[in-house]
C-alpha atoms as a PDB file:
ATOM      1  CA  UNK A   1      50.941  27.000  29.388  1.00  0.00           C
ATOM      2  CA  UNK A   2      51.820  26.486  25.410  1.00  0.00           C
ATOM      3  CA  UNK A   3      51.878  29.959  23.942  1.00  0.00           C
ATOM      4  CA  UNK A   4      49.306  31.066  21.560  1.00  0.00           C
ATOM      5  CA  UNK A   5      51.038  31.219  18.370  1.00  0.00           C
ATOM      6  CA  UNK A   6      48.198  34.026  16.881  1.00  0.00           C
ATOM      7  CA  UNK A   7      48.768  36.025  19.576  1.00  0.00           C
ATOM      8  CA  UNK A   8      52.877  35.739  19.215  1.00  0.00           C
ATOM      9  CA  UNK A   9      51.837  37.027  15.588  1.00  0.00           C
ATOM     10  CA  UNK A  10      49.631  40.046  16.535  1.00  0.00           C
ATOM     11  CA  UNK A  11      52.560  40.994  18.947  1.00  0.00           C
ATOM     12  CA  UNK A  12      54.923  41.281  16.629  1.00  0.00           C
ATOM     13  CA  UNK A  13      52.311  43.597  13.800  1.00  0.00           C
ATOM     14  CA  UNK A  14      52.045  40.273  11.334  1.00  0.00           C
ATOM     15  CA  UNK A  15      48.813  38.295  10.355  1.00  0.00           C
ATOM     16  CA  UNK A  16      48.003  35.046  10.454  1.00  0.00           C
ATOM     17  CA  UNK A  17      46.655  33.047   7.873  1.00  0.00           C
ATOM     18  CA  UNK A  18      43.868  30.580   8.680  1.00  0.00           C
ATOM     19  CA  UNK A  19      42.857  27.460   6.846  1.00  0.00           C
ATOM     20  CA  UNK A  20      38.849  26.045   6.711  1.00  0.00           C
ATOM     21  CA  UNK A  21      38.517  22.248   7.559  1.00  0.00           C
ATOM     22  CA  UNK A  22      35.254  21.204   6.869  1.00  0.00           C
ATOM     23  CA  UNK A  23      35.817  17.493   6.166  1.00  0.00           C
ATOM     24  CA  UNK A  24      36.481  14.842   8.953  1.00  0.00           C
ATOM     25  CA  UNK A  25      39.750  13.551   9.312  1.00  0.00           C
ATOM     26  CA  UNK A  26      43.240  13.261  11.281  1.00  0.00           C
ATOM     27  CA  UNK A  27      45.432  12.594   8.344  1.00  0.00           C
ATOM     28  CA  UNK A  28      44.351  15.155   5.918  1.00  0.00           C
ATOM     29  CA  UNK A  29      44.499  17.926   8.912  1.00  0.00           C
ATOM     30  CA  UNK A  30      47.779  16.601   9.740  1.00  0.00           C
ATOM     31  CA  UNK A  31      49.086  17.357   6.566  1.00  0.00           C
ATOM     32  CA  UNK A  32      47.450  21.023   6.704  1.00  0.00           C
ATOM     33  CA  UNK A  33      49.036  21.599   9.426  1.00  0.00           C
ATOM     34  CA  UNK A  34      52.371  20.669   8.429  1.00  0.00           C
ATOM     35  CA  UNK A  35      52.356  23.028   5.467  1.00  0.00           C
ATOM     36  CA  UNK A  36      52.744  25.753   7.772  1.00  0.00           C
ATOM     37  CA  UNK A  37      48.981  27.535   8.269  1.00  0.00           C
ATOM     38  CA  UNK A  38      49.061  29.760  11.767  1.00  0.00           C
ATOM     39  CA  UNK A  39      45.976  28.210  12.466  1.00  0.00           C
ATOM     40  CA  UNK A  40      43.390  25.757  11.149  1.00  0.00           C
ATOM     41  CA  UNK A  41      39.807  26.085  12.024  1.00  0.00           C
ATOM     42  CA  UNK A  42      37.515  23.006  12.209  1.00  0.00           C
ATOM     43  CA  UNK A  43      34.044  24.162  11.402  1.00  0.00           C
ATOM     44  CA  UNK A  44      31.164  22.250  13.546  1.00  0.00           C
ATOM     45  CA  UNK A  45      28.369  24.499  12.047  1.00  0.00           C
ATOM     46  CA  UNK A  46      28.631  23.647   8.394  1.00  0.00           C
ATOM     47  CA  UNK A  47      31.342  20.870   8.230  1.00  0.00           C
ATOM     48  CA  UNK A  48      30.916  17.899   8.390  1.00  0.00           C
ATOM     49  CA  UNK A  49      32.662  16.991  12.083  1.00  0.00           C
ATOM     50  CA  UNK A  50      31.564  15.853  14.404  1.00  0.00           C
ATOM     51  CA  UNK A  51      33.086  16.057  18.236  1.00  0.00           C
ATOM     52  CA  UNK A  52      35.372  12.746  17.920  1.00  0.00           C
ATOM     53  CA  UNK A  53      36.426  13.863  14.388  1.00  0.00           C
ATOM     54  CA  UNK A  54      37.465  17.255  15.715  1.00  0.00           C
ATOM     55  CA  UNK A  55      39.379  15.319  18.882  1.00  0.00           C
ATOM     56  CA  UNK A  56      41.387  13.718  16.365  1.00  0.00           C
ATOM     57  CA  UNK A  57      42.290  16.484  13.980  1.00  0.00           C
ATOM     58  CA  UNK A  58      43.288  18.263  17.595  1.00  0.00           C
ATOM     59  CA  UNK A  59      45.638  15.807  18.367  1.00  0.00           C
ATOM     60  CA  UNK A  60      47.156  15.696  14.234  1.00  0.00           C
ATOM     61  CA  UNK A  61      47.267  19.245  14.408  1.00  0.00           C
ATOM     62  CA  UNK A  62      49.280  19.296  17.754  1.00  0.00           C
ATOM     63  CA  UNK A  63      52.225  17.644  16.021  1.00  0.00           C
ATOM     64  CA  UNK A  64      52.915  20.869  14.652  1.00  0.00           C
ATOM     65  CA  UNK A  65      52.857  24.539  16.180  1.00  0.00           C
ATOM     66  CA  UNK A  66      49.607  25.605  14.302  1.00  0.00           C
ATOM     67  CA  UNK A  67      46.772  26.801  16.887  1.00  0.00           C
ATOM     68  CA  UNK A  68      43.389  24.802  16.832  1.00  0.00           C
ATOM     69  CA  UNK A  69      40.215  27.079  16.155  1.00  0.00           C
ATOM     70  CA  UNK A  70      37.236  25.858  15.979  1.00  0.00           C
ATOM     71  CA  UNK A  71      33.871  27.119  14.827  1.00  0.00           C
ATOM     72  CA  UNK A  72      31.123  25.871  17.262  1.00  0.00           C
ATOM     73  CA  UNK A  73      27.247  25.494  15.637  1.00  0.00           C
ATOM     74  CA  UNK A  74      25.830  27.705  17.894  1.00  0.00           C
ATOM     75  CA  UNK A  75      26.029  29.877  20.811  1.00  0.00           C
ATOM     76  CA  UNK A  76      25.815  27.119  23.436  1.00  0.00           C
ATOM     77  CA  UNK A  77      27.902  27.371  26.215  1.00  0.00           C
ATOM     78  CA  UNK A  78      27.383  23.786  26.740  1.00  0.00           C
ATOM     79  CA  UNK A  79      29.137  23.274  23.259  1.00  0.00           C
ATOM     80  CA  UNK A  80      31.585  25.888  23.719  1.00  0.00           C
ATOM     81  CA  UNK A  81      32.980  24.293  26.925  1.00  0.00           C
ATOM     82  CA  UNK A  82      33.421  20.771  25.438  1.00  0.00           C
ATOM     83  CA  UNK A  83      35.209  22.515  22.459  1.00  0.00           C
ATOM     84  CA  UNK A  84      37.644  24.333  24.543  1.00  0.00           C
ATOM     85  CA  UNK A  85      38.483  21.369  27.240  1.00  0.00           C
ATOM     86  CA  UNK A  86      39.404  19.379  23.947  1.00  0.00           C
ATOM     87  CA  UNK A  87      42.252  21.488  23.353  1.00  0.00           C
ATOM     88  CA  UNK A  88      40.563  24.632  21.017  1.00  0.00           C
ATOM     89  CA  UNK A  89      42.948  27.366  21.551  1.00  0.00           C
ATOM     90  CA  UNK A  90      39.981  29.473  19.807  1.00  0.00           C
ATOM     91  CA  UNK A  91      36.474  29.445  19.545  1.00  0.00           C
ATOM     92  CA  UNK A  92      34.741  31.303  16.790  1.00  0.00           C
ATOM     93  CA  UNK A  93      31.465  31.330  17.779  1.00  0.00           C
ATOM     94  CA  UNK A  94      28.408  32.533  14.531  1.00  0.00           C
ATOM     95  CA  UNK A  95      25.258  34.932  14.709  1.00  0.00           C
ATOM     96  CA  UNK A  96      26.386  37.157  17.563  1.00  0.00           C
ATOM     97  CA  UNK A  97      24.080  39.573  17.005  1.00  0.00           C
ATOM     98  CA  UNK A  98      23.902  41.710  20.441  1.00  0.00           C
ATOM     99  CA  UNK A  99      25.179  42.691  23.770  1.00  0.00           C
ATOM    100  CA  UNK A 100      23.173  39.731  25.533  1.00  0.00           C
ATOM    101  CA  UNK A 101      24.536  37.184  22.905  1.00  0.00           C
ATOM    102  CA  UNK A 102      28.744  38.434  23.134  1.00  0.00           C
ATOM    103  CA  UNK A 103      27.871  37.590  26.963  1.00  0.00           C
ATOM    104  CA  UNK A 104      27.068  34.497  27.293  1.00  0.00           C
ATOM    105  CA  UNK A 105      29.822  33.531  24.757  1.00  0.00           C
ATOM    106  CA  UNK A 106      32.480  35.169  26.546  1.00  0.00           C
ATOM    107  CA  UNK A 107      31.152  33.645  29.680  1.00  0.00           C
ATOM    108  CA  UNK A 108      31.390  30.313  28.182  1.00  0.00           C
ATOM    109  CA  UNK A 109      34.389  30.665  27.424  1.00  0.00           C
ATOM    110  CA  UNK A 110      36.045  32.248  30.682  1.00  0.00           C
ATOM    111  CA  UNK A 111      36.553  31.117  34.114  1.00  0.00           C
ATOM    112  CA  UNK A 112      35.264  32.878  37.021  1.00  0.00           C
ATOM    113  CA  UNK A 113      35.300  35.694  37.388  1.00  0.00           C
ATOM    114  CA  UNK A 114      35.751  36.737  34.108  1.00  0.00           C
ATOM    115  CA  UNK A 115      32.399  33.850  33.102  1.00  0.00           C
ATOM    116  CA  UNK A 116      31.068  30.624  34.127  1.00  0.00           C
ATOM    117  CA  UNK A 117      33.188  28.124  32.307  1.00  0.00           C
ATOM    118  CA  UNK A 118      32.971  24.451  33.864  1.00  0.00           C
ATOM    119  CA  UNK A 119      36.308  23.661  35.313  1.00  0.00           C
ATOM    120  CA  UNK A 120      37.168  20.039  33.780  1.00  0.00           C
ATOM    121  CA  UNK A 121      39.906  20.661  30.921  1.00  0.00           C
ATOM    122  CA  UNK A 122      40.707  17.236  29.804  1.00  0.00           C
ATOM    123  CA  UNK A 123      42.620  17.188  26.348  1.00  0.00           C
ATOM    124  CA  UNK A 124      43.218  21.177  27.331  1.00  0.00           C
ATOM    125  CA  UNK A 125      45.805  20.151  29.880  1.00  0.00           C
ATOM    126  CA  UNK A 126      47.434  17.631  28.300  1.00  0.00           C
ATOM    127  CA  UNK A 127      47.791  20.179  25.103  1.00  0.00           C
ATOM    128  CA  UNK A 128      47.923  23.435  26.795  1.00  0.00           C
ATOM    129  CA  UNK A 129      49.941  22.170  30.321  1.00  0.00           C
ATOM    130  CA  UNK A 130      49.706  21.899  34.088  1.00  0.00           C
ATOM    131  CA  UNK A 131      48.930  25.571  34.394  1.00  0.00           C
ATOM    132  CA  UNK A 132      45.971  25.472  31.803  1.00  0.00           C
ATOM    133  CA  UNK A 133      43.267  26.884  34.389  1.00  0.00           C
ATOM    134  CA  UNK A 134      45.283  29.208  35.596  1.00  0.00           C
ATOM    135  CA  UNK A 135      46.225  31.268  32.402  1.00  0.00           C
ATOM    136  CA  UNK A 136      43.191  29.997  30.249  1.00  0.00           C
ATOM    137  CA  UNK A 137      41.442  33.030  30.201  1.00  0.00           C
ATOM    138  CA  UNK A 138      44.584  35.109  28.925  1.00  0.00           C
ATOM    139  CA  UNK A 139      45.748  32.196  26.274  1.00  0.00           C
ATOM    140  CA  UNK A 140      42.146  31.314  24.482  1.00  0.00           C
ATOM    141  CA  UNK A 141      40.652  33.384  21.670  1.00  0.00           C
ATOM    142  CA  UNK A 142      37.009  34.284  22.185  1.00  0.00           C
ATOM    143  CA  UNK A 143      35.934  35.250  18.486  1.00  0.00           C
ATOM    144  CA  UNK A 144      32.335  36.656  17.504  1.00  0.00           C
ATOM    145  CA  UNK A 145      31.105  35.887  14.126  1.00  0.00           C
ATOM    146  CA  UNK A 146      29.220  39.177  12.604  1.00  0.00           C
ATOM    147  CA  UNK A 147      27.251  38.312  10.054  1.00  0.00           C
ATOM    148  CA  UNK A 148      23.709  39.652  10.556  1.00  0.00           C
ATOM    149  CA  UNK A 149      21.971  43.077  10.343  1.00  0.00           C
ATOM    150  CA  UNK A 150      21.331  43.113  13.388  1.00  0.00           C
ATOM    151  CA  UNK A 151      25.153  42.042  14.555  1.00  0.00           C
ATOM    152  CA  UNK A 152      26.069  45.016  12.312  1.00  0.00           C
ATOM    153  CA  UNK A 153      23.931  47.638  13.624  1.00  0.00           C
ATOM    154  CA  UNK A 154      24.973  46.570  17.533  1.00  0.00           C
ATOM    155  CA  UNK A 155      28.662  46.209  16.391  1.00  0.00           C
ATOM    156  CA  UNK A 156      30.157  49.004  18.472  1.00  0.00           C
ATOM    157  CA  UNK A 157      28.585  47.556  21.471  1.00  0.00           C
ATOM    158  CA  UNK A 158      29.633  43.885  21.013  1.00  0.00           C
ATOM    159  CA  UNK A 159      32.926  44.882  20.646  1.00  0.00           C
ATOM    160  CA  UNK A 160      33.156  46.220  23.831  1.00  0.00           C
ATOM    161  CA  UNK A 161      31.935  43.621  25.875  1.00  0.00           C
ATOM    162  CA  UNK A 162      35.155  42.524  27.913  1.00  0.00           C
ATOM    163  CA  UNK A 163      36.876  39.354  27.585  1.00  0.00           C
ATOM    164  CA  UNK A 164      35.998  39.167  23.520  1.00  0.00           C
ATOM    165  CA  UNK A 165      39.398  39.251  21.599  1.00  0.00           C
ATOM    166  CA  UNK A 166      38.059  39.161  17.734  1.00  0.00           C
ATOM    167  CA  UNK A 167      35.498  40.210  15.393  1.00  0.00           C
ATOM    168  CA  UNK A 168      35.292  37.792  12.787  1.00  0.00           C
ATOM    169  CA  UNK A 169      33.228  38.333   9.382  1.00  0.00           C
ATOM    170  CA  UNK A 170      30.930  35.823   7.968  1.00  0.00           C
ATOM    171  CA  UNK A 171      30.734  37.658   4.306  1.00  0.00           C
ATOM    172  CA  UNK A 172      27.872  35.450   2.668  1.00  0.00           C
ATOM    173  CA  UNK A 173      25.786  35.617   5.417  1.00  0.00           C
ATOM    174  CA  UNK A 174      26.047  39.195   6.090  1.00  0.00           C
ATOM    175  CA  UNK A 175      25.738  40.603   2.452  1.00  0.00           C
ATOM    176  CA  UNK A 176      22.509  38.449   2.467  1.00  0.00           C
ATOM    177  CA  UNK A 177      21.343  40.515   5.576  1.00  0.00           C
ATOM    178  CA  UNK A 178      21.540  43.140   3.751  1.00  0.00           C
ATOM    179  CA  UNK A 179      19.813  42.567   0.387  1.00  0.00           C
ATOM    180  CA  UNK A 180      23.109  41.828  -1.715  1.00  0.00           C
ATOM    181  CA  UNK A 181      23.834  38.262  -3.287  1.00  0.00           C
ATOM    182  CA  UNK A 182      25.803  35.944  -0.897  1.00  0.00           C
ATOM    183  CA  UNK A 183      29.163  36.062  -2.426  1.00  0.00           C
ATOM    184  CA  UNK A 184      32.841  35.610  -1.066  1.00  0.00           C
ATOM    185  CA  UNK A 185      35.171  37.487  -1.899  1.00  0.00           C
ATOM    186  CA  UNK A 186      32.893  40.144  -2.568  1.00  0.00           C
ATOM    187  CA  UNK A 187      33.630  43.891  -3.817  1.00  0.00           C
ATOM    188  CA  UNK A 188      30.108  44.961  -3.523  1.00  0.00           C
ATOM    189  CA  UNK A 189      29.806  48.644  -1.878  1.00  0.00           C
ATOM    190  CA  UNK A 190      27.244  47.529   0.327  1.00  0.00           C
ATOM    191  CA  UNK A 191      29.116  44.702   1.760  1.00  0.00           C
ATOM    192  CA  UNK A 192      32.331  46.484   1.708  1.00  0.00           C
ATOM    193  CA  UNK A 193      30.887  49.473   3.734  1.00  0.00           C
ATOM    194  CA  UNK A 194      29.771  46.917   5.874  1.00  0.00           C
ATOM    195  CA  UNK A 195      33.174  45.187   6.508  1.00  0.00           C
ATOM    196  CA  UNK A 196      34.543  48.273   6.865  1.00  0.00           C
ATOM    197  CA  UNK A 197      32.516  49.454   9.659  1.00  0.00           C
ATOM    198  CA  UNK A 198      33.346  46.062  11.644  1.00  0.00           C
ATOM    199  CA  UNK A 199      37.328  46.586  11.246  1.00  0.00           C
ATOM    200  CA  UNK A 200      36.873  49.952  12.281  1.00  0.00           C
ATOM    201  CA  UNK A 201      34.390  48.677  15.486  1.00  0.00           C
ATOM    202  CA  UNK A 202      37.184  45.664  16.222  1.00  0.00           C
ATOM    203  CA  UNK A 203      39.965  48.557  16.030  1.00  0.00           C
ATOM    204  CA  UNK A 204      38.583  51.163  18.048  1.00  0.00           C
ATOM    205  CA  UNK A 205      37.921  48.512  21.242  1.00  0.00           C
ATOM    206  CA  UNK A 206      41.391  47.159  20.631  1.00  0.00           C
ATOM    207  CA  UNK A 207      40.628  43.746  19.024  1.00  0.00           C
ATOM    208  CA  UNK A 208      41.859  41.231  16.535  1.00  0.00           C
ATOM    209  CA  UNK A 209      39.814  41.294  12.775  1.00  0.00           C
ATOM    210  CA  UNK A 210      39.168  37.980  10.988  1.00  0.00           C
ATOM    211  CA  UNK A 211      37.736  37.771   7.446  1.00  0.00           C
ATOM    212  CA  UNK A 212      36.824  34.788   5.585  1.00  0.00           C
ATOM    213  CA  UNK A 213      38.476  34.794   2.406  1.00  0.00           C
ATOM    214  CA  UNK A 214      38.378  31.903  -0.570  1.00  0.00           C
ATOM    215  CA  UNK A 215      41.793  33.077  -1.967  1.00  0.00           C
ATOM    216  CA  UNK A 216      45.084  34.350  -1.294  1.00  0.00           C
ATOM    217  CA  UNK A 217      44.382  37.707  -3.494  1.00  0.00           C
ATOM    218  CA  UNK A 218      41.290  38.477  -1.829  1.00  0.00           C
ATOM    219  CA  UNK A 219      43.357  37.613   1.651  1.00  0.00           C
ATOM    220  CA  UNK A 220      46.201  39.828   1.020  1.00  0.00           C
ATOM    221  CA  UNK A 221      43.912  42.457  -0.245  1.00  0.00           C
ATOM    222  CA  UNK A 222      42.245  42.137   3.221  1.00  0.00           C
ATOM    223  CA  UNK A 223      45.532  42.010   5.190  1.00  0.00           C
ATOM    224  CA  UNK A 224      46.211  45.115   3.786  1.00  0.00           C
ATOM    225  CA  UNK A 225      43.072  46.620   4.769  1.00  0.00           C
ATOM    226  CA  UNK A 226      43.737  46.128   8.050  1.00  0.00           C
ATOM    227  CA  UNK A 227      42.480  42.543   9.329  1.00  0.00           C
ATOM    228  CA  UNK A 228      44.858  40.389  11.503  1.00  0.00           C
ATOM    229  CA  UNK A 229      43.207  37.187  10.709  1.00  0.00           C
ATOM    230  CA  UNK A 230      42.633  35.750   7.055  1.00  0.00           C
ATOM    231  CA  UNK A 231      40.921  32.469   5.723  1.00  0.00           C
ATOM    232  CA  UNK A 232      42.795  31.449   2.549  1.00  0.00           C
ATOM    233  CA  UNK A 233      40.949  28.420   1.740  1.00  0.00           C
ATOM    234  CA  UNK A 234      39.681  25.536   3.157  1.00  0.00           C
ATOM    235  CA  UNK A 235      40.631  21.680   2.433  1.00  0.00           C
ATOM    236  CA  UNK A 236      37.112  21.125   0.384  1.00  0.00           C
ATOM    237  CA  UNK A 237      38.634  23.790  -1.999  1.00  0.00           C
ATOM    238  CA  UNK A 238      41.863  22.365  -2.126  1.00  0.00           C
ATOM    239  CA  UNK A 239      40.198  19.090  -2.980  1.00  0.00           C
ATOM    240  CA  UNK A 240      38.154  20.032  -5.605  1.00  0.00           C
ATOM    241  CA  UNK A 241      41.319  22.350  -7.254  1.00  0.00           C
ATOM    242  CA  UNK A 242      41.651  18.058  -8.678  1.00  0.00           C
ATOM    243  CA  UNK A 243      39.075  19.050 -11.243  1.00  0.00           C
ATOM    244  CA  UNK A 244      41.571  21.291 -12.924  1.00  0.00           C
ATOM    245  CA  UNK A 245      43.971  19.153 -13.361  1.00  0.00           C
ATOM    246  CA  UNK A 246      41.648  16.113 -14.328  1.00  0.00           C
ATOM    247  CA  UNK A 247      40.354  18.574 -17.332  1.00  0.00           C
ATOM    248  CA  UNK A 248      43.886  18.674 -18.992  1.00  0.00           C
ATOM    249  CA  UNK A 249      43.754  14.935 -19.330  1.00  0.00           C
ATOM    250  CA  UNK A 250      42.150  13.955 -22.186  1.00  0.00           C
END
């Protein structure tokens, strides 16, 4: 089965920077992927995808050695099955929140006996190889999005559930859980008390740590923290960088 190139990187101590994809198309996320990102993540909750959109940028992506993420809506294991027979070498998956909820994601996205994923991996073969179903369960990321008070509060416990691999913070989200103003890149003490307590949870149980970042400051700053994931940008910010140099045109 093709390697996971994320899990290459946390082998060898490095991170991996991630890229956000939130508009549709297999050009543009071609050319993402051929700048070199370790992984680009298309986002089905607030993007603007939809499942034949995210087909295509799977197979523009797979001209390069960048992994495939993708952030499903919701925690449906309907939806997180389709995602991964398409060829998602990682699902993040938002609002886990408990015990019960880390379970039926990780069961979604496992075969038996480690879960109750569907066996029918069309695209998955064809990108991952003959031996997909076989080493599926050891190759694909299962990544819970924390991002709630009440995802906080449990976080020790999600962590543990077995067959996770990643904790992966949803910073707006969670400092507006917690009273503070939904900001990336945030250096609030609230929020940054509350980051810190999910690195140390994702530690401890011996998993990855993603953080969603807007810039590569605020990324490295967060690499050197201690996360093993990092979202630099995304190609909406990219796109809109234009303005800037529009402005110096008079």
């Amino acid at each position: 089965m093709r390697p996971n190139r994320l899990r290459q990187l946390w082998a060898s101590g490095k991170a991996a920077a991630n890229c956000w994809l939130t508009l549709p198309g297999g050009l543009a996320a071609e050319m993402l992927a051929h700048q070199g990102w370790d992984s680009l993540t298309v986002d089905l909750q607030h993007g603007h995808s939809d499942f034949n959109a995210m087909c295509a940028m799977f197979t523009a992506i797979s001209t390069t050695d960048t992994v495939p993420l993708v952030r499903v809506p919701w925690n449906e294991p309907g939806d997180i099955m389709r995602v991964l027979d398409a060829g998602a070498y990682g699902v993040i998956c938002p609002n886990i929140d408990s015990v019960a909820d880390a379970v039926r994601f990780v069961g979604a996205a496992r075969y038996a006996p480690l879960g109750f994923r569907s066996v029918g991996p069309k695209r998955g073969l064809l990108y991952g190889g003959p031996d997909y179903i076989e080493r599926a369960n050891d190759t694909v990321l299962a990544i819970a999005q924390i991002e709630s008070a009440g995802g906080l509060e449990n976080v020790d416990a999600i962590a543990a559930v077995p067959g996770l691999d990643m904790l992966y913070i949803g910073p707006a989200d969670l400092a507006m859980a917690l009273g503070r103003p939904p900001r990336q890149n945030s250096d609030d003490p609230v929020v940054m008390a509350a980051v810190d307590r999910i690195l140390a949870a994702a530690k401890k149980a011996g998993l990855a740590a993603g953080m969603h970042c807007t810039g590569a400051d605020y990324a490295l700053a967060m690499i050197a923290k201690g996360f093993d994931l990092v979202t630099v940008t995304s190609d909406e910010t990219l796109l809109a960088a234009g303005a800037g140099l529009r402005a110096k045109i008079p």
